[in-house]
PDB file of N, CA and C in Angstrom:
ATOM      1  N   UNK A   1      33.200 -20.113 -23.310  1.00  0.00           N
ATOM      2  CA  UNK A   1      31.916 -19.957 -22.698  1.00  0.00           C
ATOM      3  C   UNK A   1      32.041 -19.236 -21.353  1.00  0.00           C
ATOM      4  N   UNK A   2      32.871 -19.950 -20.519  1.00  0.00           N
ATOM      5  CA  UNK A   2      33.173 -18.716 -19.065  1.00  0.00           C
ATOM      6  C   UNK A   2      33.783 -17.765 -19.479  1.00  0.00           C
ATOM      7  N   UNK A   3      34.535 -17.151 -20.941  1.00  0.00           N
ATOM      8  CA  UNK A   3      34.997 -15.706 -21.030  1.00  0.00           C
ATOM      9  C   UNK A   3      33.647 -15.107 -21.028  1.00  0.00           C
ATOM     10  N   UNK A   4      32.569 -15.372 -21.999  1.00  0.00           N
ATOM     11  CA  UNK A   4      31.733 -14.870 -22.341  1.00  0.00           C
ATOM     12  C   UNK A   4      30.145 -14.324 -20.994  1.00  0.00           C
ATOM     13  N   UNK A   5      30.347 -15.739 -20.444  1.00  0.00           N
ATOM     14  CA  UNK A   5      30.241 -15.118 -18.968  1.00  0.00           C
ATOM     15  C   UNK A   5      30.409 -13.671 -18.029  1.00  0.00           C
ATOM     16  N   UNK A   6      32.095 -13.801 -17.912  1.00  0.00           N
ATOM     17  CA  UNK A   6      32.066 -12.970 -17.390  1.00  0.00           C
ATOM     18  C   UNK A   6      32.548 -11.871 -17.883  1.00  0.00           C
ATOM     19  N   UNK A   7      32.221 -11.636 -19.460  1.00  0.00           N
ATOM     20  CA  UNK A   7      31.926 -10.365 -19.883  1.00  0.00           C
ATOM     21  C   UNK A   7      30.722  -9.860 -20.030  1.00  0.00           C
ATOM     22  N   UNK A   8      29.340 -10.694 -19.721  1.00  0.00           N
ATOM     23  CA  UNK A   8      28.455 -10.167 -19.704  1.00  0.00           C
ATOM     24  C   UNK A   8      27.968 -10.042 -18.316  1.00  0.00           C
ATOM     25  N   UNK A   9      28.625 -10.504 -17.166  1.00  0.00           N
ATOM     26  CA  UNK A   9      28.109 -10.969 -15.864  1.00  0.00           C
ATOM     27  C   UNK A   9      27.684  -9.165 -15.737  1.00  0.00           C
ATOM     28  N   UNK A  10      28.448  -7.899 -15.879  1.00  0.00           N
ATOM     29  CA  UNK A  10      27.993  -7.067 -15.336  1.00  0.00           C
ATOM     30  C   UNK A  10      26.526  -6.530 -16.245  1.00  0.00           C
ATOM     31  N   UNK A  11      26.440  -6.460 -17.565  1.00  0.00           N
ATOM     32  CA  UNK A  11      24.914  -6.547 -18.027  1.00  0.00           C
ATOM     33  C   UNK A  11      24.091  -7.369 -18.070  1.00  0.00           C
ATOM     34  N   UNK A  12      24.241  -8.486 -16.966  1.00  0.00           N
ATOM     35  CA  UNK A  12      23.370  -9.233 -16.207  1.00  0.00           C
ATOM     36  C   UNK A  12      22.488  -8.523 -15.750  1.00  0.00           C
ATOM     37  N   UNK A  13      23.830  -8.390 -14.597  1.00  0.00           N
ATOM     38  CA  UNK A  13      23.350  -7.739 -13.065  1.00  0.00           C
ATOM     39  C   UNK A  13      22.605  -6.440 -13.541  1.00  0.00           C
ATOM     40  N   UNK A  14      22.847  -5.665 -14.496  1.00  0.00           N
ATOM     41  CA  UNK A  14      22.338  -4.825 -14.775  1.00  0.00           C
ATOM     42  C   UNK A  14      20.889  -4.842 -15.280  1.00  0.00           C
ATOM     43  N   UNK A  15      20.344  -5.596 -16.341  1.00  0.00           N
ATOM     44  CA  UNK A  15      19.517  -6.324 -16.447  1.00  0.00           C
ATOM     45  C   UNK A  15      18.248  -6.833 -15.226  1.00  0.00           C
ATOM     46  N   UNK A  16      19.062  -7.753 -14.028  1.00  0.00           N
ATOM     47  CA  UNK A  16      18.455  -8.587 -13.086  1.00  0.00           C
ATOM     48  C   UNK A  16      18.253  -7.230 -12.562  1.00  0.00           C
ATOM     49  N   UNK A  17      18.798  -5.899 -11.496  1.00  0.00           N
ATOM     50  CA  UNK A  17      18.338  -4.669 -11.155  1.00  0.00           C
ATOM     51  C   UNK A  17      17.185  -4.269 -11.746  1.00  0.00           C
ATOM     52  N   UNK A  18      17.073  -3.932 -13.274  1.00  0.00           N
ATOM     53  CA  UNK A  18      16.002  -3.411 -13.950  1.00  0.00           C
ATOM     54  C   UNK A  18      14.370  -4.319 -13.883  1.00  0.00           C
ATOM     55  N   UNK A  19      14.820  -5.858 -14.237  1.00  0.00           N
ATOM     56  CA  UNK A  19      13.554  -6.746 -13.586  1.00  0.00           C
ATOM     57  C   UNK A  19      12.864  -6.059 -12.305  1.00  0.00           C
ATOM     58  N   UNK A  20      14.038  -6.034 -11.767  1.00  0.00           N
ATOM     59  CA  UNK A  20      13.791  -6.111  -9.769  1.00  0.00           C
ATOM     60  C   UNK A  20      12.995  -4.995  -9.628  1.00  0.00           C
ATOM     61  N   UNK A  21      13.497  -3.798 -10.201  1.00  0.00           N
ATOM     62  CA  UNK A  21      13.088  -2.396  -9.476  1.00  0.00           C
ATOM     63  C   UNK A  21      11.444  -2.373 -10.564  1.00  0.00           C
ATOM     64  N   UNK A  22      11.297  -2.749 -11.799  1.00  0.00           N
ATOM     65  CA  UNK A  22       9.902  -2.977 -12.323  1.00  0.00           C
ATOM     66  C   UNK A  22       9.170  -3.421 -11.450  1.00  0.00           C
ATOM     67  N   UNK A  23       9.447  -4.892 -11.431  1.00  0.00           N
ATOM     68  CA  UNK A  23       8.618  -5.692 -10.136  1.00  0.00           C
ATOM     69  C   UNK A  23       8.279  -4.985  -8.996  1.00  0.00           C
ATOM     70  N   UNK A  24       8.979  -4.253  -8.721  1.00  0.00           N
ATOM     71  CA  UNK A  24       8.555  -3.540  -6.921  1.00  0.00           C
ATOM     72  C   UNK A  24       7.666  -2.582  -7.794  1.00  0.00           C
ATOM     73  N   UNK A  25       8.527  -2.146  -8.524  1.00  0.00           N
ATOM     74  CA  UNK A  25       7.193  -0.624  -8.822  1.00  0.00           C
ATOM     75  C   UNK A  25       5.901  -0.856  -9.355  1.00  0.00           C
ATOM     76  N   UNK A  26       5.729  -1.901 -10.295  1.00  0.00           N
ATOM     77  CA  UNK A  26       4.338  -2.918 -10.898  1.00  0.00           C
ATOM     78  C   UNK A  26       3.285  -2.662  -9.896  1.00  0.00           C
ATOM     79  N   UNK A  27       4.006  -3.805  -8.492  1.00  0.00           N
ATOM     80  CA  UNK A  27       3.424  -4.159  -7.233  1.00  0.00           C
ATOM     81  C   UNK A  27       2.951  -2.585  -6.785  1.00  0.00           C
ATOM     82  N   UNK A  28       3.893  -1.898  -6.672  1.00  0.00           N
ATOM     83  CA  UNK A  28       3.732  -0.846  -5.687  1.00  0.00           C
ATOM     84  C   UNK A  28       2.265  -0.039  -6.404  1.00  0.00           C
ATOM     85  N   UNK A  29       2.460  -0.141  -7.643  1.00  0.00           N
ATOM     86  CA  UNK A  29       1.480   0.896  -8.536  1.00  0.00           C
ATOM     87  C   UNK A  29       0.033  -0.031  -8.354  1.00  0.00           C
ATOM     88  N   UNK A  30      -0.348  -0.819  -8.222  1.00  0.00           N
ATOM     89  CA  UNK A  30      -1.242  -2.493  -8.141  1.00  0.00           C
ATOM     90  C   UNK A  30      -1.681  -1.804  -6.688  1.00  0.00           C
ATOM     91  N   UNK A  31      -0.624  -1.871  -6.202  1.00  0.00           N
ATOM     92  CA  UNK A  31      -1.358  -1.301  -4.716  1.00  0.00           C
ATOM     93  C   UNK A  31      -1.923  -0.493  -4.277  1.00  0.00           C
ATOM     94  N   UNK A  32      -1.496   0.749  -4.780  1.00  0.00           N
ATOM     95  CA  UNK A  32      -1.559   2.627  -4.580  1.00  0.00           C
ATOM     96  C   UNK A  32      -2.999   2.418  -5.456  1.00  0.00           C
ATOM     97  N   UNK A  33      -3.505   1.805  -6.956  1.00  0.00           N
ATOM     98  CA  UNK A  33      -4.348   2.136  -7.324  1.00  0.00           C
ATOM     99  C   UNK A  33      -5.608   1.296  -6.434  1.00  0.00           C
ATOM    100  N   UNK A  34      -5.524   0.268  -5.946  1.00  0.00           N
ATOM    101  CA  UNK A  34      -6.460  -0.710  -5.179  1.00  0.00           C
ATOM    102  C   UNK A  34      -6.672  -0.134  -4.035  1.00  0.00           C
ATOM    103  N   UNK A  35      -6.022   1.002  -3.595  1.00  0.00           N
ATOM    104  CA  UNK A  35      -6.140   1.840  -2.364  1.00  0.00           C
ATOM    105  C   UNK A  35      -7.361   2.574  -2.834  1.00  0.00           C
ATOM    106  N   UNK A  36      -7.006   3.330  -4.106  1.00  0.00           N
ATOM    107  CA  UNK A  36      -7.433   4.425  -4.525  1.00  0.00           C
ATOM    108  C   UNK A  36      -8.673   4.008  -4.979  1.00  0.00           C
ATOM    109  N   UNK A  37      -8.760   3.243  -5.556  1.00  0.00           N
ATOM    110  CA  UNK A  37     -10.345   2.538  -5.480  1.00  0.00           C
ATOM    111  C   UNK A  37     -11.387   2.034  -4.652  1.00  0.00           C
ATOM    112  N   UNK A  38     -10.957   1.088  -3.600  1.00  0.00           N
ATOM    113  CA  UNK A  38     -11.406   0.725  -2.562  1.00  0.00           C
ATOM    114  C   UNK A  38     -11.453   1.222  -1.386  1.00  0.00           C
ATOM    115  N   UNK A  39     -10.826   2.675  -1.259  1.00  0.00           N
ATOM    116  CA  UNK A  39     -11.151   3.400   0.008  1.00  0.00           C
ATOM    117  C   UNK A  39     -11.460   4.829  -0.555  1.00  0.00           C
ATOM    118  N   UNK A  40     -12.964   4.743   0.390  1.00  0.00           N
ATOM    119  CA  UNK A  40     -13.656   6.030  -0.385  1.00  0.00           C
ATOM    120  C   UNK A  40     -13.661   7.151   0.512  1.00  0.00           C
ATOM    121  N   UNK A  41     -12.494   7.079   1.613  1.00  0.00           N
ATOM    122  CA  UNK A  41     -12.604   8.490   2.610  1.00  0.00           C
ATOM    123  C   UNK A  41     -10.948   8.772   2.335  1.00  0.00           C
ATOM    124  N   UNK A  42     -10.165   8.828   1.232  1.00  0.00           N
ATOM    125  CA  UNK A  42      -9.627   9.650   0.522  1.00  0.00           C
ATOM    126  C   UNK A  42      -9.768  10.873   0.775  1.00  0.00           C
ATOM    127  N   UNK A  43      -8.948  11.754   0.503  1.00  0.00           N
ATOM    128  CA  UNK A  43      -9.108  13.443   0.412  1.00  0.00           C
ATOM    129  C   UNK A  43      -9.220  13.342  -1.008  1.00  0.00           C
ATOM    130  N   UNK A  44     -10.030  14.284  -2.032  1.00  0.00           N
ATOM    131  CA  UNK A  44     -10.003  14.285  -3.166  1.00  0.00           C
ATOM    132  C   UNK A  44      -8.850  14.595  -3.679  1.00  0.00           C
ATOM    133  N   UNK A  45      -7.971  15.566  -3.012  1.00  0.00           N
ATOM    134  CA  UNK A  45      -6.748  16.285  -3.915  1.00  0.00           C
ATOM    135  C   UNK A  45      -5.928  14.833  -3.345  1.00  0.00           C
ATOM    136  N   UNK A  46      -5.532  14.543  -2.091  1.00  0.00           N
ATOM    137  CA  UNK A  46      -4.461  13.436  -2.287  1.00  0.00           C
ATOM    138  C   UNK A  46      -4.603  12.105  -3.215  1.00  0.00           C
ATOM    139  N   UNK A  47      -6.169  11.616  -3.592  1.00  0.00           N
ATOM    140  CA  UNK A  47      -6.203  10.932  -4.662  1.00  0.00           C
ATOM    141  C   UNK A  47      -6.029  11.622  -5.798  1.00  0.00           C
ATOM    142  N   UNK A  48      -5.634  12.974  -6.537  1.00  0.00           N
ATOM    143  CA  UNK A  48      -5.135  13.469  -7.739  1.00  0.00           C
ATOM    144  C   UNK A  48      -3.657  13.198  -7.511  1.00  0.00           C
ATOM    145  N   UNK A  49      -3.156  13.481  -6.303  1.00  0.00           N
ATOM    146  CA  UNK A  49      -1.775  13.210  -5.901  1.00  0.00           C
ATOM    147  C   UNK A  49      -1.273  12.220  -6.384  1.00  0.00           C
ATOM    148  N   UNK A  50      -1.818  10.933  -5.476  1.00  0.00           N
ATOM    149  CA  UNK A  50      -1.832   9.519  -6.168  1.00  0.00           C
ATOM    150  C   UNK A  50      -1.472   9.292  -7.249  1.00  0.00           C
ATOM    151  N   UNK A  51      -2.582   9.626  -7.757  1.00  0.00           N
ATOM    152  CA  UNK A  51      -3.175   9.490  -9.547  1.00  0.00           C
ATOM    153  C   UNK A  51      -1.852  10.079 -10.466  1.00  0.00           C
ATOM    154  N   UNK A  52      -1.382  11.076  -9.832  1.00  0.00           N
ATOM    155  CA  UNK A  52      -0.492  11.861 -10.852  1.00  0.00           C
ATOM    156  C   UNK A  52       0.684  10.785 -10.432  1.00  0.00           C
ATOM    157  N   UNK A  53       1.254  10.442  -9.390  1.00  0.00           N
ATOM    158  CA  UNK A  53       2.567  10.119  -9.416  1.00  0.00           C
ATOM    159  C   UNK A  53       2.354   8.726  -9.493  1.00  0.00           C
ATOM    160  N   UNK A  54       1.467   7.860  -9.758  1.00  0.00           N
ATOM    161  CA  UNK A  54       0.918   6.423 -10.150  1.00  0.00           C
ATOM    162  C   UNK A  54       1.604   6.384 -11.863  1.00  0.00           C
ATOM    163  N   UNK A  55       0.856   7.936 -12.404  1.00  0.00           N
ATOM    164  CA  UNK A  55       1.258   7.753 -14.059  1.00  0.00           C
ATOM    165  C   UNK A  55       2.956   8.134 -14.130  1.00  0.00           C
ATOM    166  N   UNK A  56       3.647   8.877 -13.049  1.00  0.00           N
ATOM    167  CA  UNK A  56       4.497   9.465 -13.362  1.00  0.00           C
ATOM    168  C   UNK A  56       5.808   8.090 -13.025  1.00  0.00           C
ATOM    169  N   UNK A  57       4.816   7.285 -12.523  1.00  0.00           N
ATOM    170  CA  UNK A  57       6.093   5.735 -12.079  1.00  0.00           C
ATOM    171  C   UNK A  57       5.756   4.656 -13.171  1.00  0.00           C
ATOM    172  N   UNK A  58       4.646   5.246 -13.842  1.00  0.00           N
ATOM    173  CA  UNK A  58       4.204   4.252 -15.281  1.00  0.00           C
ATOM    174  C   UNK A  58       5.227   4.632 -16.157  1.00  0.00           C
ATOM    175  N   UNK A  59       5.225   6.095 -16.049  1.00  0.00           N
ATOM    176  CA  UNK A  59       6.150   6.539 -17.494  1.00  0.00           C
ATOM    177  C   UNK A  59       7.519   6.288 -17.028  1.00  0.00           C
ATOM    178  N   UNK A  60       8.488   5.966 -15.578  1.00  0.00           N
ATOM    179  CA  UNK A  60       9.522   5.948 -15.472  1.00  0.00           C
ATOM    180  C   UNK A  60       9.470   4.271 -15.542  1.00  0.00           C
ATOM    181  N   UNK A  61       8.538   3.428 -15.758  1.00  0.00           N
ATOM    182  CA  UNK A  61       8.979   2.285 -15.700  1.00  0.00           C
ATOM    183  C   UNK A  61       9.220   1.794 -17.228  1.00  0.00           C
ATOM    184  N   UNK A  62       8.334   2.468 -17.682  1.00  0.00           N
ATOM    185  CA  UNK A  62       8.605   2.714 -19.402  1.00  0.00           C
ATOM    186  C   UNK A  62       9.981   2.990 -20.129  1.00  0.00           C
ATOM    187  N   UNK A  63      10.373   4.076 -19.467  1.00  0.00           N
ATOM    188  CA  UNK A  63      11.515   4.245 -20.333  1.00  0.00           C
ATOM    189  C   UNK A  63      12.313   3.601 -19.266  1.00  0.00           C
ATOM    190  N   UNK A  64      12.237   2.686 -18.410  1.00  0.00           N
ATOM    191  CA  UNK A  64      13.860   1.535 -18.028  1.00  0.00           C
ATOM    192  C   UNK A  64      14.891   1.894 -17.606  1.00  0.00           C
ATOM    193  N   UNK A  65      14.745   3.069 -16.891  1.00  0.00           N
ATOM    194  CA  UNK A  65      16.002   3.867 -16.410  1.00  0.00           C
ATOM    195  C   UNK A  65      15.699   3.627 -14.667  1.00  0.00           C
ATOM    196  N   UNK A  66      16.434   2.624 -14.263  1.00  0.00           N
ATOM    197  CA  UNK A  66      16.640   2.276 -12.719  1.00  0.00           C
ATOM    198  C   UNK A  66      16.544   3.351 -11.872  1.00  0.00           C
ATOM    199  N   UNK A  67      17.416   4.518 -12.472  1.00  0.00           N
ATOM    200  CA  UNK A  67      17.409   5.732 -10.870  1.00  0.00           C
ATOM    201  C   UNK A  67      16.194   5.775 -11.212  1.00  0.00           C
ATOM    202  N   UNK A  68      15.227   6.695 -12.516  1.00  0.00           N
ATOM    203  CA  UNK A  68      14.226   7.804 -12.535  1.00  0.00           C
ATOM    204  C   UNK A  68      12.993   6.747 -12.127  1.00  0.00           C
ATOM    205  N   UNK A  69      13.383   5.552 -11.789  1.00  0.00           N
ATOM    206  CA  UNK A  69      12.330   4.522 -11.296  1.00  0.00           C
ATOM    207  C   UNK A  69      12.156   4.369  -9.647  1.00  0.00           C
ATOM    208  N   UNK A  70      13.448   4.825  -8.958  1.00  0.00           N
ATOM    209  CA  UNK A  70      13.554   5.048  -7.718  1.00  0.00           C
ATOM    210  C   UNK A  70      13.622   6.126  -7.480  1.00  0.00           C
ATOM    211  N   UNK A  71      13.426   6.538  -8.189  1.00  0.00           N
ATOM    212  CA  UNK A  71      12.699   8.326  -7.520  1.00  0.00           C
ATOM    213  C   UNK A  71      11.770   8.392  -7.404  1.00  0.00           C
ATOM    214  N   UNK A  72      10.669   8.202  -8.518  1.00  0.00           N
ATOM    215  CA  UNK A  72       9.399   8.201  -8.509  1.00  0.00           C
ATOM    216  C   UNK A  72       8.600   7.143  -7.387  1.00  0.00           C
ATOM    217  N   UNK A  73       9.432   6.025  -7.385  1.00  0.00           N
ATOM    218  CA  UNK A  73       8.531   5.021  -6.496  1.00  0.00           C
ATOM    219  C   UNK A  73       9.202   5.708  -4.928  1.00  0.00           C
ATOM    220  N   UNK A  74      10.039   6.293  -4.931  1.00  0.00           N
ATOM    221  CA  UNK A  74      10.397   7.052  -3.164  1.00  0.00           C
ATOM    222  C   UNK A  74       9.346   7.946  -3.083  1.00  0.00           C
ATOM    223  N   UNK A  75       8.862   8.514  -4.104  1.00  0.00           N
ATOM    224  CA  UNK A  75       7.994  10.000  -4.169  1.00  0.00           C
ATOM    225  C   UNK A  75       6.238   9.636  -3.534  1.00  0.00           C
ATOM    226  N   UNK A  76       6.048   8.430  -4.383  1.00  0.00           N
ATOM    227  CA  UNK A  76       4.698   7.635  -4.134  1.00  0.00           C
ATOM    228  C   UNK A  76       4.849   7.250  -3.094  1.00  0.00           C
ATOM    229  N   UNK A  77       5.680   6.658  -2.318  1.00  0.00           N
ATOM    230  CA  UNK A  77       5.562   5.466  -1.336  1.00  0.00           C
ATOM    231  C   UNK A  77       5.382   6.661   0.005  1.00  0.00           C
ATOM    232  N   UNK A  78       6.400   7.957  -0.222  1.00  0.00           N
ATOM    233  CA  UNK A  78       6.398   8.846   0.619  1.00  0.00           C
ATOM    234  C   UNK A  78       4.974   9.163   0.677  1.00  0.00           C
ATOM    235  N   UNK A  79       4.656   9.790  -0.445  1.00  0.00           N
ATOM    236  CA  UNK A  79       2.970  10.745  -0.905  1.00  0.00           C
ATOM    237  C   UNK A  79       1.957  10.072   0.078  1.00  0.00           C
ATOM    238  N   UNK A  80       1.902   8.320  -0.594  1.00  0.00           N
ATOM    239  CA  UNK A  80       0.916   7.772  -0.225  1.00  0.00           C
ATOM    240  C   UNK A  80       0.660   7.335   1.561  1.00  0.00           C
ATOM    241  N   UNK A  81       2.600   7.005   2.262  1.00  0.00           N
ATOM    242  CA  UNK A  81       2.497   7.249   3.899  1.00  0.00           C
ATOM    243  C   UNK A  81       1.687   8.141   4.434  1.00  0.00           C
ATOM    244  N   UNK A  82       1.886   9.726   3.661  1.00  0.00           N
ATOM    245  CA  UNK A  82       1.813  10.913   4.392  1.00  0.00           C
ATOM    246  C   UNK A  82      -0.041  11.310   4.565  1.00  0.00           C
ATOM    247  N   UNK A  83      -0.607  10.328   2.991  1.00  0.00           N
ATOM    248  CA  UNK A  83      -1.860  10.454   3.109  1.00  0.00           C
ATOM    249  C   UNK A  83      -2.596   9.457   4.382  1.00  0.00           C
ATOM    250  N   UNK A  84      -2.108   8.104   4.505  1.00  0.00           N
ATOM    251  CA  UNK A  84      -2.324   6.727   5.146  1.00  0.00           C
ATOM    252  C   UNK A  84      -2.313   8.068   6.196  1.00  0.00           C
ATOM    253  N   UNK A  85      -0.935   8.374   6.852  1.00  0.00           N
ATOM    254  CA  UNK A  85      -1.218   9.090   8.118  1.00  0.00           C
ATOM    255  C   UNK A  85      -2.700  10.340   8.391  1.00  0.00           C
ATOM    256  N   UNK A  86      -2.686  11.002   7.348  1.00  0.00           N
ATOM    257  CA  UNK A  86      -3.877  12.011   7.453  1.00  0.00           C
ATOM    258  C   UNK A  86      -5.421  11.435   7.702  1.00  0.00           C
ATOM    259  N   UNK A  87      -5.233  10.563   7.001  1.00  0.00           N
ATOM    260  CA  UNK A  87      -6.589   9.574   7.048  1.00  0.00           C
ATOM    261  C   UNK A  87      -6.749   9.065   8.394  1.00  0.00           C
ATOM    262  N   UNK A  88      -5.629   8.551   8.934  1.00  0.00           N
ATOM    263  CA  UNK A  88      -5.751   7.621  10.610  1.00  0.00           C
ATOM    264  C   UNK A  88      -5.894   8.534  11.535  1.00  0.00           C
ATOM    265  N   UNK A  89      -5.272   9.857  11.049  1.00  0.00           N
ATOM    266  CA  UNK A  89      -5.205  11.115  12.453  1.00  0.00           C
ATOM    267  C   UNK A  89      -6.567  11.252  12.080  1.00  0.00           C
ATOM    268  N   UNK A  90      -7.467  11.605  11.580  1.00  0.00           N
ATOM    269  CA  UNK A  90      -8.615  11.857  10.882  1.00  0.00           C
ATOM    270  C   UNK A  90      -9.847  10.928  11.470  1.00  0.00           C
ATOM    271  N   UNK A  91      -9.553   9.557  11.237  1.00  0.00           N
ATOM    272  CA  UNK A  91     -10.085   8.760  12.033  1.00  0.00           C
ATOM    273  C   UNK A  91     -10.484   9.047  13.843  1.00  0.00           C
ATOM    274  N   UNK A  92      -9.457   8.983  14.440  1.00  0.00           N
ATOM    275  CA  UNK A  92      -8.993   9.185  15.836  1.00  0.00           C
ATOM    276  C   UNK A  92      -9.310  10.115  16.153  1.00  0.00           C
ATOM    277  N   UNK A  93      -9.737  10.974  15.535  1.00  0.00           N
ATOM    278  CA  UNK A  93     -10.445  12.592  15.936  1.00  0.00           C
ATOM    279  C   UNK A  93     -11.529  12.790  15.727  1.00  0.00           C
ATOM    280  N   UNK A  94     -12.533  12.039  15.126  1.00  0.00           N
ATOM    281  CA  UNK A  94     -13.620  11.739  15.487  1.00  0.00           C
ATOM    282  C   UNK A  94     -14.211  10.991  16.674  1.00  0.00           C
ATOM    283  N   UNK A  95     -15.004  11.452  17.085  1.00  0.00           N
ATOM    284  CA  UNK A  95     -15.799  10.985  18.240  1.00  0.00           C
ATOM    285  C   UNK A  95     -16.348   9.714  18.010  1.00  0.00           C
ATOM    286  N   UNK A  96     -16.505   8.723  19.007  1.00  0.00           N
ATOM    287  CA  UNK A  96     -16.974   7.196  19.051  1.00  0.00           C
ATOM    288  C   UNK A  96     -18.216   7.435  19.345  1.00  0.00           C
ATOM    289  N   UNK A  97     -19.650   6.314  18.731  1.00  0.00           N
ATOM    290  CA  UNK A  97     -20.330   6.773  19.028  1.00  0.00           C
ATOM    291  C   UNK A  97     -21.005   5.745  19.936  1.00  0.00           C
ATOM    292  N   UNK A  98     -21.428   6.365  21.088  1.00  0.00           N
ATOM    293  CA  UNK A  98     -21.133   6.146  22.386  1.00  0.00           C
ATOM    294  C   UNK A  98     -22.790   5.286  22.604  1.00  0.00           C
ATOM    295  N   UNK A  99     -23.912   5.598  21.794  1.00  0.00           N
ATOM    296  CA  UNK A  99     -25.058   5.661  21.753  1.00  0.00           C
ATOM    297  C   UNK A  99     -25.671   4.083  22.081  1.00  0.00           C
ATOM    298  N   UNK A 100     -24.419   2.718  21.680  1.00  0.00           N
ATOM    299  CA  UNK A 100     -24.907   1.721  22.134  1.00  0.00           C
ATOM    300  C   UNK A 100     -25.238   0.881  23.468  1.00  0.00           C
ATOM    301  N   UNK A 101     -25.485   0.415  23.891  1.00  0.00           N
ATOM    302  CA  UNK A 101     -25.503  -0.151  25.473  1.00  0.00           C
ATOM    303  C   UNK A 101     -24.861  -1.337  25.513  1.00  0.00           C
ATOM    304  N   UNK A 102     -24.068  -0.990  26.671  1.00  0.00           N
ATOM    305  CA  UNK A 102     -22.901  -2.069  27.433  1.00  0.00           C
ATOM    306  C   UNK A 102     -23.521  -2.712  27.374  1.00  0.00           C
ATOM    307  N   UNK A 103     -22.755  -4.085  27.770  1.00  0.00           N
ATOM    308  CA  UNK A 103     -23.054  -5.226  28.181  1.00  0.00           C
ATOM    309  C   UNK A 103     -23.107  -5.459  29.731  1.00  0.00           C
ATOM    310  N   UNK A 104     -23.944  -5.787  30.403  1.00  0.00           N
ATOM    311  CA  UNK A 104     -24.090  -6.153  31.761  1.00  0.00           C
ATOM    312  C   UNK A 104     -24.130  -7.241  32.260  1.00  0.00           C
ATOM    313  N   UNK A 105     -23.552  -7.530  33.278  1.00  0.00           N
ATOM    314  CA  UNK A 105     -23.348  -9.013  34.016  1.00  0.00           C
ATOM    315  C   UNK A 105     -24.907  -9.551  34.561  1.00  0.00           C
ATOM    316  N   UNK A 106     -25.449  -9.887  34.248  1.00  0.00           N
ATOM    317  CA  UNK A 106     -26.899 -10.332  35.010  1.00  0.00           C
ATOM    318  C   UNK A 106     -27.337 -11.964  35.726  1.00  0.00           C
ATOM    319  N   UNK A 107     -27.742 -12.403  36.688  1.00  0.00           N
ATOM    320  CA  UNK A 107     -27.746 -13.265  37.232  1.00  0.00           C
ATOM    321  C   UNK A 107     -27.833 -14.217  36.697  1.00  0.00           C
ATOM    322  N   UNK A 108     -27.737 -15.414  37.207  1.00  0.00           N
ATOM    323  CA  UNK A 108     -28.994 -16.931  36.200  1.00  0.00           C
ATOM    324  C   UNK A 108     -28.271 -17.736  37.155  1.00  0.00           C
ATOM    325  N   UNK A 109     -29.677 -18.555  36.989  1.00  0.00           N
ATOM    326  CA  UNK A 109     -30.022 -19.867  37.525  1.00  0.00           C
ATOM    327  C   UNK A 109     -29.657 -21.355  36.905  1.00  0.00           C
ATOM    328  N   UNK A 110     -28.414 -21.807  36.838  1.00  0.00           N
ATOM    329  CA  UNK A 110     -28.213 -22.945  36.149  1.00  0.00           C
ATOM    330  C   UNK A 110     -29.725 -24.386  36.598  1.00  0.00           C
ATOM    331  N   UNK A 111     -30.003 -24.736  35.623  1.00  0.00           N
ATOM    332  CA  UNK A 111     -31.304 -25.929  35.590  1.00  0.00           C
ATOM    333  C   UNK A 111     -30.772 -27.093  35.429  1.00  0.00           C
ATOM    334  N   UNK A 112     -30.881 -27.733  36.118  1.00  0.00           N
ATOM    335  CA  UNK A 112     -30.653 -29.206  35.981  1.00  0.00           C
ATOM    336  C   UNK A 112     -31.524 -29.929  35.712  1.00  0.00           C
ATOM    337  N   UNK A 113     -31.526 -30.232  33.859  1.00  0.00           N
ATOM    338  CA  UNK A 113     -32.095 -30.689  33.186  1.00  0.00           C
ATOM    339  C   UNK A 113     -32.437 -32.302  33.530  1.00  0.00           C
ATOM    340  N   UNK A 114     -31.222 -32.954  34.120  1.00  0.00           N
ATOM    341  CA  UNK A 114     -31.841 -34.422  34.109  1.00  0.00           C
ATOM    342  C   UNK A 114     -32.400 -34.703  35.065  1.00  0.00           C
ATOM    343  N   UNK A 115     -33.088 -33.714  36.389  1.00  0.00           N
ATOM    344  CA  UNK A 115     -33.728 -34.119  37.661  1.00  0.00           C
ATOM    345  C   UNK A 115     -35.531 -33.604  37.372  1.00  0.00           C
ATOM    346  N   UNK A 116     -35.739 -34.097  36.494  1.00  0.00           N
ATOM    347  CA  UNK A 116     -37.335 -33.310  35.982  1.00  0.00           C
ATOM    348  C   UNK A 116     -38.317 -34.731  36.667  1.00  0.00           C
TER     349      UNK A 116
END
């Protein structure tokens, strides 16, 4: 029983890797699309971006090959930073709009309610 062990211990590990790197990429793809849905000031082409390398980490999780699974999820995770950044510079370069009124300190008279 421990030969058999540790002749399979390395297509374990091999195995437990392939779980692992699914799981991150599952998550990662769960995420990228809940982006892509729920935020509607997207650039249209970087959500095709998305979209394309979302399917292109579906099909590498499919065929179970560990590297072509960490390529694709480096490619997305990169894609989708580079958009996160365009969007926030994007943000910040718009003007605040200035149109509401401060708040001002104004006097008062504390009442002392129990001397009536």
């Amino acid at each position: 029983m421990k030969k058999d062990a540790e002749e399979n211990a390395e297509a374990d590990k091999l195995a437990r890797e392939l779980i692992d790197k699914t799981n991150s990429a599952e998550s990662l793809i769960f995420s990228i699309e809940k982006m892509i849905t729920d935020t509607p000031n997207i650039p249209e082409t970087g959500k095709k971006e998305l979209e394309e390398l979302v399917f292109e980490l579906k099909d590498a999780v499919s065929s179970k090959v560990v590297a072509m699974i960490d390529e694709k999820m480096s490619k997305l995770q990169a894609k989708s930073g580079e958009i996160y950044q365009q969007m926030s510079s994007a943000q910040t370069d718009t003007p605040t709009d200035t149109s509401e009124p401060t708040p001002q300190d104004v006097e008062f008279e504390d009442v002392n309610v129990e001397n009536k």
